[in-house]
N, C-alpha and C. Protein backbone atom coordinates (compact mmCIF):
# COMPACT_ATOMS: atom_id res chain seq x y z
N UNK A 1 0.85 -1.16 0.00
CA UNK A 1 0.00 0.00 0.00
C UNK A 1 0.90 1.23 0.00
N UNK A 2 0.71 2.21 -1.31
CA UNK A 2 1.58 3.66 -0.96
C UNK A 2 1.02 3.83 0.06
N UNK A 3 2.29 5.36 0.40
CA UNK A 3 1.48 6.40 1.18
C UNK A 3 0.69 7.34 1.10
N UNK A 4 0.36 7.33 -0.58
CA UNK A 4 -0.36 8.61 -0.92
C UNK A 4 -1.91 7.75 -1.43
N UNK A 5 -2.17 6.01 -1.48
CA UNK A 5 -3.06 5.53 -1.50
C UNK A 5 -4.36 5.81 -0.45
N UNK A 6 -5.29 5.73 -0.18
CA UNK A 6 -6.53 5.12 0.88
C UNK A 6 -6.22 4.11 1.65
N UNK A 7 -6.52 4.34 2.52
CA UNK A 7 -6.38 2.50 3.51
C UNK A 7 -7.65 1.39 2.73
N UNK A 8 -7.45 1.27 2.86
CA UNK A 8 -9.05 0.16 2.55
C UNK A 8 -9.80 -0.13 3.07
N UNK A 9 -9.24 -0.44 4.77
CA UNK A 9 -10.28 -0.22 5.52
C UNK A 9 -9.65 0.72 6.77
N UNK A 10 -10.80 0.77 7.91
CA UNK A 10 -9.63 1.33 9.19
C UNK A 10 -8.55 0.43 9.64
N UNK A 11 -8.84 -0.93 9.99
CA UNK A 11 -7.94 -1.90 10.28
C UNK A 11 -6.33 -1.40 9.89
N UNK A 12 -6.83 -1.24 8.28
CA UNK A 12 -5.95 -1.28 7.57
C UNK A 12 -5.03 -0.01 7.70
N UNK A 13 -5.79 1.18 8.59
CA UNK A 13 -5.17 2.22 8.67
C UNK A 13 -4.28 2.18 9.89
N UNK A 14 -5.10 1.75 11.31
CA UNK A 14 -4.62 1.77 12.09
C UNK A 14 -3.22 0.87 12.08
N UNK A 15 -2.94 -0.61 11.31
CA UNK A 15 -2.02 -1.50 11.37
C UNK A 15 -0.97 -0.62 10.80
N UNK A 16 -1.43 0.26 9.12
CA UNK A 16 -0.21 1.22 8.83
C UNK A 16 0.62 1.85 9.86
N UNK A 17 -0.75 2.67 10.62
CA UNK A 17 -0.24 3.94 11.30
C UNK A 17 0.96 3.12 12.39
N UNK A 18 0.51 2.65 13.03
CA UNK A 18 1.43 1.55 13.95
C UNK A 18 2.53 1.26 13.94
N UNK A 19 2.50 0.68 12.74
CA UNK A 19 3.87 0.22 12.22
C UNK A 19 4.43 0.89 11.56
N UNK A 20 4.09 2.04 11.00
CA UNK A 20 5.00 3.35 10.13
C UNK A 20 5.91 3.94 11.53
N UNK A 21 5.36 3.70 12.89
CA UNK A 21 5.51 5.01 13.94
C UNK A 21 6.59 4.09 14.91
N UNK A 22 6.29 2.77 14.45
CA UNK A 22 7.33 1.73 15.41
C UNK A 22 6.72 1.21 16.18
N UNK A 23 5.87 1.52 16.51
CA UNK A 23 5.21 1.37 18.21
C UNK A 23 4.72 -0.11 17.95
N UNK A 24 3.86 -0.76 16.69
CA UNK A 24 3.65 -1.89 16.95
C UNK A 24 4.94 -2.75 17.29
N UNK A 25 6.52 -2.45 16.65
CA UNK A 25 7.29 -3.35 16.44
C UNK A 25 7.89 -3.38 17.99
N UNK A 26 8.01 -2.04 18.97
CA UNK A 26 8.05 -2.41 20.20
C UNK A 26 6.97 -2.64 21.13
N UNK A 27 5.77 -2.27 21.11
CA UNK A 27 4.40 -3.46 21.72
C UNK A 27 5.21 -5.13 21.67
N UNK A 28 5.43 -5.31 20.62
CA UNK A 28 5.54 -6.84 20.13
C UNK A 28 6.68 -7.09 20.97
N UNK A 29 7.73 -6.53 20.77
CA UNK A 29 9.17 -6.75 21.24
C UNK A 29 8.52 -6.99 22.53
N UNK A 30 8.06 -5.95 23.73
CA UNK A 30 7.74 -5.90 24.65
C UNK A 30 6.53 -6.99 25.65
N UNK A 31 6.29 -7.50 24.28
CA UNK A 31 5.07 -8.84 24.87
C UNK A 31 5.84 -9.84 24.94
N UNK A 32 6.60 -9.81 23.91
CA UNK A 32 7.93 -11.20 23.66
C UNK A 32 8.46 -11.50 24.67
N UNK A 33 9.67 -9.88 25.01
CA UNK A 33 10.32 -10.41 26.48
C UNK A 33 9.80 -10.40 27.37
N UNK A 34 8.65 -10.08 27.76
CA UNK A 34 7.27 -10.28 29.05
C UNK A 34 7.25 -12.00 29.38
N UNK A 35 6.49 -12.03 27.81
CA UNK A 35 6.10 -13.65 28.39
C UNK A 35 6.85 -14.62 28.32
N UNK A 36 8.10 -14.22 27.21
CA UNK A 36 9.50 -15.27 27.47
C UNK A 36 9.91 -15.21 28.87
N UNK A 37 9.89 -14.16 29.58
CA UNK A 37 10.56 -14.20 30.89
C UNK A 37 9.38 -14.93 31.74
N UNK A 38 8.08 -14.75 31.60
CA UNK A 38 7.50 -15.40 32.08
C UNK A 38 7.35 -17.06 32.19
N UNK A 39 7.57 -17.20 31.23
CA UNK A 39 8.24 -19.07 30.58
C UNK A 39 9.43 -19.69 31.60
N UNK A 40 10.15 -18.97 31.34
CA UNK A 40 11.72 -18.86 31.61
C UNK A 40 11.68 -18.92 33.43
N UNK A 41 10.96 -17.66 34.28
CA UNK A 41 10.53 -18.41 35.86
C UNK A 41 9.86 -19.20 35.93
N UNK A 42 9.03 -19.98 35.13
CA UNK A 42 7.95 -20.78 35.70
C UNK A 42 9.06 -22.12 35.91
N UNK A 43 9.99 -22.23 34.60
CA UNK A 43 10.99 -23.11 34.18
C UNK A 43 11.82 -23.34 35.25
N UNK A 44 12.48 -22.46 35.59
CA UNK A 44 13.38 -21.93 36.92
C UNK A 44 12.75 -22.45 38.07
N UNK A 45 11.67 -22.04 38.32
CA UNK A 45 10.95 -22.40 39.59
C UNK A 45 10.83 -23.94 39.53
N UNK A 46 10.55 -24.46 38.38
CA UNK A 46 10.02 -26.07 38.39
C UNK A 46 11.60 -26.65 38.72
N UNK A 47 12.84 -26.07 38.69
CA UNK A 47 14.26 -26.70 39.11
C UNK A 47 14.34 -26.69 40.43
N UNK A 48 13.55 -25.64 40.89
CA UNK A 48 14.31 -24.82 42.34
C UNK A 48 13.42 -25.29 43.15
N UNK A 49 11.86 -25.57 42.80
CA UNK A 49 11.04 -25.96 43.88
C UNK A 49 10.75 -26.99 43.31
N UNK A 50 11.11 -28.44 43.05
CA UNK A 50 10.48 -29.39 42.15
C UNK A 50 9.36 -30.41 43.23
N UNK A 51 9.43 -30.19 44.00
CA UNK A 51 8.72 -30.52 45.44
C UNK A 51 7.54 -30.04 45.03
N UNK A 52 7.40 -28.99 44.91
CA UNK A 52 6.13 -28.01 44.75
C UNK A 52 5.19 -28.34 43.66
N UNK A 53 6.12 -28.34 42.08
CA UNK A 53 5.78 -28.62 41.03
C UNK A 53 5.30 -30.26 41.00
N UNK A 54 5.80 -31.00 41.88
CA UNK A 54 5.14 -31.95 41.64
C UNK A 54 3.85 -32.16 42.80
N UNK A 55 3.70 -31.48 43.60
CA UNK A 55 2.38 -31.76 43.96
C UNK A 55 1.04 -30.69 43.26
N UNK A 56 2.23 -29.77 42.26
CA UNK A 56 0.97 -28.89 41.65
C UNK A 56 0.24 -29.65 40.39
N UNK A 57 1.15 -30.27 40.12
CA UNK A 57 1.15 -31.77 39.09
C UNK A 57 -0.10 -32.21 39.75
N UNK A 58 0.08 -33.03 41.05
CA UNK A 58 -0.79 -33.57 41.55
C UNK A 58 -2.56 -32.88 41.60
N UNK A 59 -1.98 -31.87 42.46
CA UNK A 59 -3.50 -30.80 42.89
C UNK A 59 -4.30 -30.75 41.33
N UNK A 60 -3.81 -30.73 40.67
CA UNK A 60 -4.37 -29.47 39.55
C UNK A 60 -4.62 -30.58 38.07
N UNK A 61 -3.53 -31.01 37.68
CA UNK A 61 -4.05 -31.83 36.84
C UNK A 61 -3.66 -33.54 36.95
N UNK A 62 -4.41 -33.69 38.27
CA UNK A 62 -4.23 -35.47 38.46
C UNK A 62 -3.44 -36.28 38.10
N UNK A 63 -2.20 -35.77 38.19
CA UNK A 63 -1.13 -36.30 37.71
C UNK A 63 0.19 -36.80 38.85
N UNK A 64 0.17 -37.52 39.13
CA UNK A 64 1.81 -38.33 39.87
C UNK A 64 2.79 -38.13 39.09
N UNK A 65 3.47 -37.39 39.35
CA UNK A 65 5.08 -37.24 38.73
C UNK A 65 5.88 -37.39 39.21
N UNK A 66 7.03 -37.83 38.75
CA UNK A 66 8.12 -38.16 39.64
C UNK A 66 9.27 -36.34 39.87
N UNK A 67 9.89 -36.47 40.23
CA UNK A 67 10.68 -35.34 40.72
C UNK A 67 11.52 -35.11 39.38
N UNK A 68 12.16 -36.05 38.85
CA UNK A 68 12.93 -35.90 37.55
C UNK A 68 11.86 -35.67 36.48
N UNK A 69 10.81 -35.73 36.30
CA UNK A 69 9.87 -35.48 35.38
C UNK A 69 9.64 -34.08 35.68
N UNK A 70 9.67 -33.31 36.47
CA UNK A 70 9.07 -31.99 36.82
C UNK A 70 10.58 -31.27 36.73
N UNK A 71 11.91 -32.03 37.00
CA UNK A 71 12.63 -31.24 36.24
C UNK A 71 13.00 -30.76 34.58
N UNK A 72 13.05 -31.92 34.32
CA UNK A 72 12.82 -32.11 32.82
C UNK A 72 11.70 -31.29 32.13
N UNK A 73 10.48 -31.20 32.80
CA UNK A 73 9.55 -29.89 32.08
C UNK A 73 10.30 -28.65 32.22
N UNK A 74 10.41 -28.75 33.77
CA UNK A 74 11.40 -27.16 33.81
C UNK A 74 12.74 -26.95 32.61
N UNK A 75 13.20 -28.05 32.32
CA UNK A 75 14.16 -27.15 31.69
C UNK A 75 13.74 -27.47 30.03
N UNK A 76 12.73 -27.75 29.59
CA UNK A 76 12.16 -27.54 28.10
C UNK A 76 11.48 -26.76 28.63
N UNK A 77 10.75 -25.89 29.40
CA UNK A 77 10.00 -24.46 29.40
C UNK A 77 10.86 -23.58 29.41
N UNK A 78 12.46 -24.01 30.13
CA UNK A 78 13.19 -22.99 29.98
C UNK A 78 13.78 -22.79 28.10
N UNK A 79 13.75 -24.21 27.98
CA UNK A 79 14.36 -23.72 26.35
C UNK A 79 13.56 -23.05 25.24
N UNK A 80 11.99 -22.95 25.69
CA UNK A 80 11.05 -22.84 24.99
C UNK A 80 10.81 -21.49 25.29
N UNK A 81 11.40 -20.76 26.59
CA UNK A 81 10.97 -19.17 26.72
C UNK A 81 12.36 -19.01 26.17
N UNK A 82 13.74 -19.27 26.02
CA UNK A 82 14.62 -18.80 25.26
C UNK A 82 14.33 -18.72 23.80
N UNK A 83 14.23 -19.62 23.13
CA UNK A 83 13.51 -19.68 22.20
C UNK A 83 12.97 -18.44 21.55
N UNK A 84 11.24 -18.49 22.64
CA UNK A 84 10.75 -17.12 22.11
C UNK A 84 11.26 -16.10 22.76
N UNK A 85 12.00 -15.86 23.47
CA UNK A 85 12.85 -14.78 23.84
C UNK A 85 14.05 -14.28 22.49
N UNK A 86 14.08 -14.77 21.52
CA UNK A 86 14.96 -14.62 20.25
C UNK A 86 14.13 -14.85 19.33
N UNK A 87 13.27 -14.80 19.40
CA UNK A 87 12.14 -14.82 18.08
C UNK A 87 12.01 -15.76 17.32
N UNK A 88 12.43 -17.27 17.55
CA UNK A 88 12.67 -18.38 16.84
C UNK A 88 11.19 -18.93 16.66
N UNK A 89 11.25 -19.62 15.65
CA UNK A 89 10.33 -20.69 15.26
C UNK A 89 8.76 -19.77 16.05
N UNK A 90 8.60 -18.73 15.90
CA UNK A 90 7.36 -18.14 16.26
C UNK A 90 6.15 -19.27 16.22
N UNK A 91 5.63 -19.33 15.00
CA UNK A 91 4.47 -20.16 14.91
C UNK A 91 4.04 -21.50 16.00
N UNK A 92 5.66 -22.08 16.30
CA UNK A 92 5.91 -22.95 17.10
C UNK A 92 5.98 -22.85 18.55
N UNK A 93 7.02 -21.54 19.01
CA UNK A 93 7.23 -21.02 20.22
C UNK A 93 6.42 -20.55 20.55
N UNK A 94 5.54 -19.93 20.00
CA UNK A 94 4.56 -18.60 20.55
C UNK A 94 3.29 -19.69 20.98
N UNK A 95 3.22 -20.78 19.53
CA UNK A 95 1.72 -21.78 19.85
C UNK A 95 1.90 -22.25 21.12
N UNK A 96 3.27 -23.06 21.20
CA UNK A 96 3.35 -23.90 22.55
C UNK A 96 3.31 -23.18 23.54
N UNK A 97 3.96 -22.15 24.05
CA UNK A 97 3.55 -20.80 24.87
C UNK A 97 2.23 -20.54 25.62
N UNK A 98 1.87 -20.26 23.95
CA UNK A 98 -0.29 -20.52 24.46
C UNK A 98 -0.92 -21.14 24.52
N UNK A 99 -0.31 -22.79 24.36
CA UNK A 99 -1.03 -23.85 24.91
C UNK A 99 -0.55 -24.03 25.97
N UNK A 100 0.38 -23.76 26.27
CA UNK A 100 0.68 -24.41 27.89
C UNK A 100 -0.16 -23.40 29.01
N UNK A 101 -0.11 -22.52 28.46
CA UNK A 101 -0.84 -21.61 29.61
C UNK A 101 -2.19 -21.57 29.27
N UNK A 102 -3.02 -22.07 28.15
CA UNK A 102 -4.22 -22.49 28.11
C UNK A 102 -4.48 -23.39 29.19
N UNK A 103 -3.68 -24.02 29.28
CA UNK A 103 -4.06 -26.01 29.73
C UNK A 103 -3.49 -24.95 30.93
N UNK A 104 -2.77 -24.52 31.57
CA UNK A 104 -2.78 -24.40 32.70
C UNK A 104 -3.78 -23.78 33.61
N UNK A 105 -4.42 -22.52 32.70
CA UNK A 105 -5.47 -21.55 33.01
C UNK A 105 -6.51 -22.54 32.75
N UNK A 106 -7.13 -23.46 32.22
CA UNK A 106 -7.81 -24.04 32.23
C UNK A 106 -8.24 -25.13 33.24
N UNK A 107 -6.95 -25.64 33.83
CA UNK A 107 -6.93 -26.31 35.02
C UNK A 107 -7.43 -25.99 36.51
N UNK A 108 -7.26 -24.65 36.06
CA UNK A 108 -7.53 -23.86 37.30
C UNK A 108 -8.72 -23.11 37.29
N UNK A 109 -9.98 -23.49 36.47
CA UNK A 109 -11.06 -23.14 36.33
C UNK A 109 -11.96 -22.90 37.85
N UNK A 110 -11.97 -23.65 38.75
CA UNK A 110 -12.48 -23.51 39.83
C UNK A 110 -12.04 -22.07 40.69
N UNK A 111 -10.72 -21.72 40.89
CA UNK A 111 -10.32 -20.86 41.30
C UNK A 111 -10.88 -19.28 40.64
N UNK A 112 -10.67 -19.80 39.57
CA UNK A 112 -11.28 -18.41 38.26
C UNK A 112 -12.50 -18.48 38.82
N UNK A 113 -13.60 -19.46 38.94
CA UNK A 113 -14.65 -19.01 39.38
C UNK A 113 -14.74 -18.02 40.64
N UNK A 114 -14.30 -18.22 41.54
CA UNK A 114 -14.41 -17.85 42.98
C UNK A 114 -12.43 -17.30 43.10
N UNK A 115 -12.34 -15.91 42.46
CA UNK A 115 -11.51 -15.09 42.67
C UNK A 115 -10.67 -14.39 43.57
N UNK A 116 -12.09 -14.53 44.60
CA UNK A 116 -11.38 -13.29 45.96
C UNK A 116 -10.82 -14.54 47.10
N UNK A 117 -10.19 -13.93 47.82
CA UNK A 117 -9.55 -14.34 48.93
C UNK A 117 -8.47 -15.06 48.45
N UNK A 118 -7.83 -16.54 48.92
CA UNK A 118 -7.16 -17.24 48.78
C UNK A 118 -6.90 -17.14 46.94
N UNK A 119 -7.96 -17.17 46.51
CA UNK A 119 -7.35 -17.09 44.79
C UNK A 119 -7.32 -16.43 44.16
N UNK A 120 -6.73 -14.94 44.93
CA UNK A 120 -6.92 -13.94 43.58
C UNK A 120 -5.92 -13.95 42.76
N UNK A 121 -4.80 -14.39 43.10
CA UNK A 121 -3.70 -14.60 42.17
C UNK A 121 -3.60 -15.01 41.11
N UNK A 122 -4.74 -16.31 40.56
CA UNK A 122 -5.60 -17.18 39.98
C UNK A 122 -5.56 -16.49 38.49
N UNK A 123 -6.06 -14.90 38.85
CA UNK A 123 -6.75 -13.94 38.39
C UNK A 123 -5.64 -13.31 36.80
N UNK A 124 -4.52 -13.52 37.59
CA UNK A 124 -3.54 -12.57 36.88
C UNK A 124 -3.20 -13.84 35.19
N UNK A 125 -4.20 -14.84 35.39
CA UNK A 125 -3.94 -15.97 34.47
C UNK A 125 -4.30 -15.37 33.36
N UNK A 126 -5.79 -14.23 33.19
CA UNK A 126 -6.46 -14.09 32.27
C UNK A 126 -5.61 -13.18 31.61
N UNK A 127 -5.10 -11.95 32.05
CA UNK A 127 -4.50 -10.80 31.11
C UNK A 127 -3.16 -11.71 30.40
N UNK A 128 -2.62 -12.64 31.55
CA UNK A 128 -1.21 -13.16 30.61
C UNK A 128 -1.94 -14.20 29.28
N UNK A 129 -2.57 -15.16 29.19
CA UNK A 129 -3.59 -15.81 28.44
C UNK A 129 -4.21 -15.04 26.92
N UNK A 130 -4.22 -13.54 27.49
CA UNK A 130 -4.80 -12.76 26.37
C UNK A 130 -3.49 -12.25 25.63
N UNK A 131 -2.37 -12.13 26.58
CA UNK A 131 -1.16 -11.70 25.54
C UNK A 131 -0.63 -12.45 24.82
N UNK A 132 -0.70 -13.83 25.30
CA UNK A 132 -0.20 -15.19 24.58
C UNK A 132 -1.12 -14.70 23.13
N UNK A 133 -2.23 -14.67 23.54
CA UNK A 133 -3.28 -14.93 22.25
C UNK A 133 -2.58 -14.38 21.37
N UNK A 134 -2.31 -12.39 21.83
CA UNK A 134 -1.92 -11.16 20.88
C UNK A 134 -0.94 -11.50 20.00
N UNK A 135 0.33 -12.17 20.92
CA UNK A 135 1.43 -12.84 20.52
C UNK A 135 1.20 -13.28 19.32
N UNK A 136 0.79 -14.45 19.55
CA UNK A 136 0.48 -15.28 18.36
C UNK A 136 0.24 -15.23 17.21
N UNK A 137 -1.02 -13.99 17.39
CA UNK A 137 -1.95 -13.57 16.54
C UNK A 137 -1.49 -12.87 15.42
N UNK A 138 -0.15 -12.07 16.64
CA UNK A 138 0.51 -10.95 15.66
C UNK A 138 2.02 -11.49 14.89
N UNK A 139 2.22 -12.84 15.34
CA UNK A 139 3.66 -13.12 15.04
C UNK A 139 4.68 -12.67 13.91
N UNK A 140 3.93 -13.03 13.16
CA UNK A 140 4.43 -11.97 11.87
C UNK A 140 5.42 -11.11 11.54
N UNK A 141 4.19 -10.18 12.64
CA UNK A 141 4.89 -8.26 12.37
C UNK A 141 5.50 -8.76 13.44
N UNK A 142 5.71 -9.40 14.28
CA UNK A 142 7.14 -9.41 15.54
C UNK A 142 8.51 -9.73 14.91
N UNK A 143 9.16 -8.73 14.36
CA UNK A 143 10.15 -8.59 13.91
C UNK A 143 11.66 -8.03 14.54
N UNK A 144 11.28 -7.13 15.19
CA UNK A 144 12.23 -6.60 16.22
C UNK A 144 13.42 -7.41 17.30
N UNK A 145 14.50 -7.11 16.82
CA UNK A 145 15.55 -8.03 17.70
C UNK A 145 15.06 -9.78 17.12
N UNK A 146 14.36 -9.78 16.59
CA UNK A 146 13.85 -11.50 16.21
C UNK A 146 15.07 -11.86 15.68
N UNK A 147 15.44 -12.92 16.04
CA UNK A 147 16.79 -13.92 15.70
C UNK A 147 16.56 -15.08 14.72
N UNK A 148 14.78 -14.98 13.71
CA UNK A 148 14.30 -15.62 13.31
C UNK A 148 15.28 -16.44 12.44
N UNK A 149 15.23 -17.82 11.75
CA UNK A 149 15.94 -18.33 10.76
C UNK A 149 15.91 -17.93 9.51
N UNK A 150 14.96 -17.20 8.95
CA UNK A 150 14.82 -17.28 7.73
C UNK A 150 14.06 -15.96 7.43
N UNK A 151 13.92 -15.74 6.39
CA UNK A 151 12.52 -14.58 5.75
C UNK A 151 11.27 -15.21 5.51
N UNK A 152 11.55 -16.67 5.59
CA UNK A 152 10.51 -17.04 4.92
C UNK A 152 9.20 -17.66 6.39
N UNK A 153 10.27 -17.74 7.43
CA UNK A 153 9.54 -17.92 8.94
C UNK A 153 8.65 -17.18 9.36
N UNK A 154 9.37 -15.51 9.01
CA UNK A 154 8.59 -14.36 9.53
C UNK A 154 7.60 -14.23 8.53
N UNK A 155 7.28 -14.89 7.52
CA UNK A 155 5.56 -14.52 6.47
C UNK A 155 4.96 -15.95 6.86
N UNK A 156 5.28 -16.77 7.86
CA UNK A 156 4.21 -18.15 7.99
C UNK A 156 3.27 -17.65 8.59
């Protein structure tokens, strides 16, 4: 689209305006290293407290794990927020990203119901859940600092 064209639609104006001004390419940057770092402690934590992680295993999604199994997730969540912390394999990093925290936010449906007191923490599942989505949605235009492989990664 020139610049001396029509947008076609607003969509189409607002995505220009955005990205002519930068701001989408650091939004994006800025969701990236958010929820990579977010990946990256959960990862950390599943090394450091694997005690924990495996009875959250237990509580939450009926699962017996052994202690070496809850490390071993921890450190593929850690490779998986590095990953999207360098902009790799988007389609891949960003999906698995937002499935894991689907299935996790999903697990925890009871708590989401009944918010206050003991579970409001519960709470903070939904805004991270919606950035995964944005993530995803927008992978594309996440170009910035991306360490992607190819040109042809960043148009999948």
């Amino acid at each position: 689209m020139s610049s001396s064209s029509p947008p076609e639609s607003r969509t189409d104006f607002f995505k220009e305006a955005a990205k002519n001004s930068g701001q989408l390419d650091v939004a994006l940057l800025i969701l990236r290293i958010a929820l990579a770092a977010f990946l990256l402690l959960f990862g950390i934590d599943k090394l450091v407290a694997t005690e924990t992680t495996v009875k959250v295993f237990a509580h939450f999604y009926g699962l017996a794990i052994a202690p070496a199994v809850a490390q071993t997730a921890g450190v593929l969540e850690i490779l998986l927020g590095l990953a999207m912390l360098a902009g790799l394999w988007k389609t891949i990093t960003y999906g698995l990203g937002l499935l894991l925290h689907a299935i996790s936010t999903l697990v925890t449906y009871e708590q989401l119901l009944f918010p206050f007191g003991e579970n409001h923490l519960f709470i903070a599942s939904i805004p991270v859940l919606a950035a995964f989505i944005a993530l995803f949605l927008l992978r594309r235009l996440d170009t910035l600092l991306s360490l992607a492989a190819s040109a042809r990664e960043e148009h999948k």
